[in-house]
Structures are given as structure tokens and as C-alpha cells.
C-alpha atoms as a PDB file:
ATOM      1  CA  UNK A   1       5.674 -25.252   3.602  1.00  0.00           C
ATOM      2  CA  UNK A   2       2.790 -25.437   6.468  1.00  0.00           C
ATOM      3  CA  UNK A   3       5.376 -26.373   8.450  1.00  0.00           C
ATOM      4  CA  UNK A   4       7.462 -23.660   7.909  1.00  0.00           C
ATOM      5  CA  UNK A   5       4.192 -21.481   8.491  1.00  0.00           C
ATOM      6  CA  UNK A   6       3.631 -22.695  11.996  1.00  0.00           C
ATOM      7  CA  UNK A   7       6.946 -22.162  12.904  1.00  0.00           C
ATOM      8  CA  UNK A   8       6.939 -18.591  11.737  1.00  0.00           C
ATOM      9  CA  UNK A   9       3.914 -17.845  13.309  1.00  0.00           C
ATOM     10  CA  UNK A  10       5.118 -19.574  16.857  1.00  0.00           C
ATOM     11  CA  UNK A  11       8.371 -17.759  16.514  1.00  0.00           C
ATOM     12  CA  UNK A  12       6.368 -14.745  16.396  1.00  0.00           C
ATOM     13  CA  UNK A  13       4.239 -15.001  18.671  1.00  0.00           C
ATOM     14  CA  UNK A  14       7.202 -15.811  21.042  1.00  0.00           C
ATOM     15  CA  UNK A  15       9.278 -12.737  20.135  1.00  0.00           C
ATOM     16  CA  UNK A  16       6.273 -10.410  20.258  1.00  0.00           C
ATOM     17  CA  UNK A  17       5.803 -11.743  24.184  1.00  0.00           C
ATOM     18  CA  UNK A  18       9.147 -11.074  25.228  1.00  0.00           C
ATOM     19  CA  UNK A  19       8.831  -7.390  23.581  1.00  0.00           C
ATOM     20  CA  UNK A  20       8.622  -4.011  26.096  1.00  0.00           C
ATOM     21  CA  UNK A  21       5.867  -2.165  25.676  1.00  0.00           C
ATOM     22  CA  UNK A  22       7.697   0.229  24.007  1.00  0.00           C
ATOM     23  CA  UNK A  23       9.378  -2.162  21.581  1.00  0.00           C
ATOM     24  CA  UNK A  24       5.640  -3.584  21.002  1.00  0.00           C
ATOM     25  CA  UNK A  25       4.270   0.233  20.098  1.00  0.00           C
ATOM     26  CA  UNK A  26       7.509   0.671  18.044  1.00  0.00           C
ATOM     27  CA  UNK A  27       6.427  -2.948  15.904  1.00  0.00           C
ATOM     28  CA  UNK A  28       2.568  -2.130  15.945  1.00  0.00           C
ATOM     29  CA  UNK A  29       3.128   1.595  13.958  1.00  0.00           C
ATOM     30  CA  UNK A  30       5.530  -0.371  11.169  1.00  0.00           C
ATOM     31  CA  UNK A  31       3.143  -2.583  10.800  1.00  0.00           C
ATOM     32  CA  UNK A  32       0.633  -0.119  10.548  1.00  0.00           C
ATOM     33  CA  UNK A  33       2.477   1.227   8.165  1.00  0.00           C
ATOM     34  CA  UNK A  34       3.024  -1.344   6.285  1.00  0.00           C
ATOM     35  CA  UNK A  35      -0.505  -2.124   5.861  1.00  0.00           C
ATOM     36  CA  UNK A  36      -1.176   1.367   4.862  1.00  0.00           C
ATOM     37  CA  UNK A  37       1.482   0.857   1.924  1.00  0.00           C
ATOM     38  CA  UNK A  38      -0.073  -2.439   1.014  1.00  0.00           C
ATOM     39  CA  UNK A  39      -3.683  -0.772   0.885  1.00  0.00           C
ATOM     40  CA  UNK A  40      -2.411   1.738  -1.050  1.00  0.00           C
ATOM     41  CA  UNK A  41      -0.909  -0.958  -3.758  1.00  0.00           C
ATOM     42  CA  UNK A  42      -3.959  -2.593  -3.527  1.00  0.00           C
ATOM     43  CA  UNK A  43      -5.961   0.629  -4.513  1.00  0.00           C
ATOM     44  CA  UNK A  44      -4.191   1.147  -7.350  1.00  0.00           C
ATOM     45  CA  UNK A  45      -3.931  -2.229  -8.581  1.00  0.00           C
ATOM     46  CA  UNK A  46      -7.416  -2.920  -8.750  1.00  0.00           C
ATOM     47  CA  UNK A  47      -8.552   0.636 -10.298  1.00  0.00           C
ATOM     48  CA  UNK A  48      -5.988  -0.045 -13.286  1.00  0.00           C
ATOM     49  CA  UNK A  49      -7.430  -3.489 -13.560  1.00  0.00           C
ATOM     50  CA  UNK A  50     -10.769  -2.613 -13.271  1.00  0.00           C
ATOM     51  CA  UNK A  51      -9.640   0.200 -16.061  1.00  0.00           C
ATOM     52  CA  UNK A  52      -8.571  -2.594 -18.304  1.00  0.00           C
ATOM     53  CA  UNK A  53      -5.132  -1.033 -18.422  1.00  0.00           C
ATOM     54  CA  UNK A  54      -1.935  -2.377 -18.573  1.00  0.00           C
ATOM     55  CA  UNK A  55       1.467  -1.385 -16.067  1.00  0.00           C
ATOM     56  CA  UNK A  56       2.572   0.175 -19.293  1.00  0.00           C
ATOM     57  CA  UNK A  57      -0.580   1.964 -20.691  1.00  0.00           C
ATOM     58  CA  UNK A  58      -1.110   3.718 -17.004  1.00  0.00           C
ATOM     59  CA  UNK A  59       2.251   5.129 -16.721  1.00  0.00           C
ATOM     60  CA  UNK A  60       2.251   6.748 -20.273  1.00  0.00           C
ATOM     61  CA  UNK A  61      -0.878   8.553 -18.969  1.00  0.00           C
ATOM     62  CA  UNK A  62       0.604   9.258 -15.877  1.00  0.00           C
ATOM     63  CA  UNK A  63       3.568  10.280 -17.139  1.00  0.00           C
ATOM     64  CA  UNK A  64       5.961   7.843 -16.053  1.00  0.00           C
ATOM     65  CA  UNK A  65       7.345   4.737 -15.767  1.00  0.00           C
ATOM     66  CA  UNK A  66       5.741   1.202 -15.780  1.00  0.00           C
ATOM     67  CA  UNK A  67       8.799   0.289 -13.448  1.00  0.00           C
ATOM     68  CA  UNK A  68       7.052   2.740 -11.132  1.00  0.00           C
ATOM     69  CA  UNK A  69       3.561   1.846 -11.332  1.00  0.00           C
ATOM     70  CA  UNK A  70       5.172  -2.002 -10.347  1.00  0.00           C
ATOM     71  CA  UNK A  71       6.622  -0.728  -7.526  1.00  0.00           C
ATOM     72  CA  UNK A  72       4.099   1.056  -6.194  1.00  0.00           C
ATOM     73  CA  UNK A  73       1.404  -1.760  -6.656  1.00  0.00           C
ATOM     74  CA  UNK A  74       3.664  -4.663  -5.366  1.00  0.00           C
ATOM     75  CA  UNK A  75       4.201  -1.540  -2.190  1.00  0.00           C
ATOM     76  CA  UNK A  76       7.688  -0.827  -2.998  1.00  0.00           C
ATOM     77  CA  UNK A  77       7.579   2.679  -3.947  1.00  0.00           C
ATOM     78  CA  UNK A  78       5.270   4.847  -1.838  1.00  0.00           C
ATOM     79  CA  UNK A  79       3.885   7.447  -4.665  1.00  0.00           C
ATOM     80  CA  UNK A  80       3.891  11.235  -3.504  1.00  0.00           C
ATOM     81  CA  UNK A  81       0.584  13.492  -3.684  1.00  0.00           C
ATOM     82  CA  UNK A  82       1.185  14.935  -7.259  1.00  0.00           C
ATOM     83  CA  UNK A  83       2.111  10.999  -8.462  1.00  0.00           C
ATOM     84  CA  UNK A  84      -1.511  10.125  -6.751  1.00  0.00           C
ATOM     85  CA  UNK A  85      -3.347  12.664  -8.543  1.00  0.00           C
ATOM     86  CA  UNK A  86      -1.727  12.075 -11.634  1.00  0.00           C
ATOM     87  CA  UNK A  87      -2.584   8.211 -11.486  1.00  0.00           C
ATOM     88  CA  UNK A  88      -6.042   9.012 -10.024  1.00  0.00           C
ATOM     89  CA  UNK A  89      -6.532  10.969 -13.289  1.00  0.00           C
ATOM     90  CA  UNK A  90      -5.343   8.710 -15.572  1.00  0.00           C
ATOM     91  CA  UNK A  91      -7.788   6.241 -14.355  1.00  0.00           C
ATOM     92  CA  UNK A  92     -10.404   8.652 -14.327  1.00  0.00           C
ATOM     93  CA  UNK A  93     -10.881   8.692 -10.807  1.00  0.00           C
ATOM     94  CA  UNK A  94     -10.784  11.712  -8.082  1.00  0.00           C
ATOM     95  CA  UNK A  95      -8.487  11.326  -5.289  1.00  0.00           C
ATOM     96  CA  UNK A  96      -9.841  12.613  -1.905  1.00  0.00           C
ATOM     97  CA  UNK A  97      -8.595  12.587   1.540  1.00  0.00           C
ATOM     98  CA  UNK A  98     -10.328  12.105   4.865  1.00  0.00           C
ATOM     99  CA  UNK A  99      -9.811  11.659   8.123  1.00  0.00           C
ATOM    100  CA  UNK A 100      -9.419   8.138  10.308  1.00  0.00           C
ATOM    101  CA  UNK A 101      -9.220   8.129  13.620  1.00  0.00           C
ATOM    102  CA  UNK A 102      -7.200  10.970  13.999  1.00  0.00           C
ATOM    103  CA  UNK A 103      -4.752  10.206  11.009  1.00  0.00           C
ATOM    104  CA  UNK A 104      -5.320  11.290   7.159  1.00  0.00           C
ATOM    105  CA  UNK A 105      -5.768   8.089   5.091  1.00  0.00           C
ATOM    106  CA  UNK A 106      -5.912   7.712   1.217  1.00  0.00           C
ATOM    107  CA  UNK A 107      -8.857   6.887  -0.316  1.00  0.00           C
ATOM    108  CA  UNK A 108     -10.135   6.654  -4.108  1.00  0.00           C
ATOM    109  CA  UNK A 109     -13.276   7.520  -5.063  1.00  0.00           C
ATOM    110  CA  UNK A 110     -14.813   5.597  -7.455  1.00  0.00           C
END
């Protein structure tokens, strides 16, 4: 599996060298973006854990789905604003944006 690891990384590292700039910009924002979907999970993962709640128990006080609340924590599913706040609330948290270096981020308030 290491192995495998290396070889991934080297193979990498070799395709992001041969990119164009403009390829390379194009890879850096999906990855940014993909980190902002995984920070997101992560956000709400830990706040229902923290909450002692189960997949199930948040999405009946959301008001939806435990399918959905997986999705969104394993970064599947990217919740909308109103899904946010109603998560947020059935946590018993406030949700609050504020700007990042020129872009809006997420961020839960504890």
C-alpha cells in the first residue's frame, strides 16, 4: 500500500509539472474547492458529535434525511444556506459568514 502511495504521489507530481499555467490554476481552484467541501463535512461532523447526536437524530431535527446528513459529512452533498441554518439550529449553534481573503467562507460558531 506505501508503495502504491509513492507512486501516486510521483505520478502527481509528474503530471502537475507538465501542466500550463492555465491547466495548473484550473487544478488549484478544484482543489480548493474540494477542500472547502471537505471543511465543510468536517464542521458538521464534529458539531453533531460533539452534540452527542446520531446521523439519524440530526436529520429529524433538521428536517430531513440521515442519507443527507451522510452525504454531506463524508462531502458528497454540498448543503444549501437554508439546509445550513437548519442544521446549525438543530445543533444549537449560529451559523455566520465572513470574509477570507476576498471569498465568503463558512464558519460555525460555537
Amino acid at each position: 500500500m506505501a508503495e502504491q502511495l509513492v507512486n501516486w504521489r510521483k505520478d502527481q507530481q509528474r503530471r502537475l509539472a507538465e501542466m500550463t499555467g492555465a491547466e495548473r490554476e484550473e487544478y488549484t481552484a478544484a482543489w480548493e474547492v474540494v477542500g472547502m467541501r471537505m471543511h465543510l463535512a468536517e464542521l458538521v461532523y464534529t458539531a453533531r458529535v460533539d452534540a452527542g447526536l446520531s446521523q439519524a437524530e440530526l436529520a429529524k431535527r433538521a428536517g430531513t434525511k440521515q442519507s443527507a446528513i451522510s452525504a454531506i459529512e463524508r462531502a458528497g452533498q454540498v448543503p444549501g444556506g437554508l439546509m445550513l441554518e437548519r442544521i446549525a439550529e438543530a445543533l444549537g449553534l449560529e451559523l455566520t459568514f465572513s470574509p477570507v481573503s476576498e471569498r465568503r467562507r463558512l464558519q460555525a460558531v460555537l
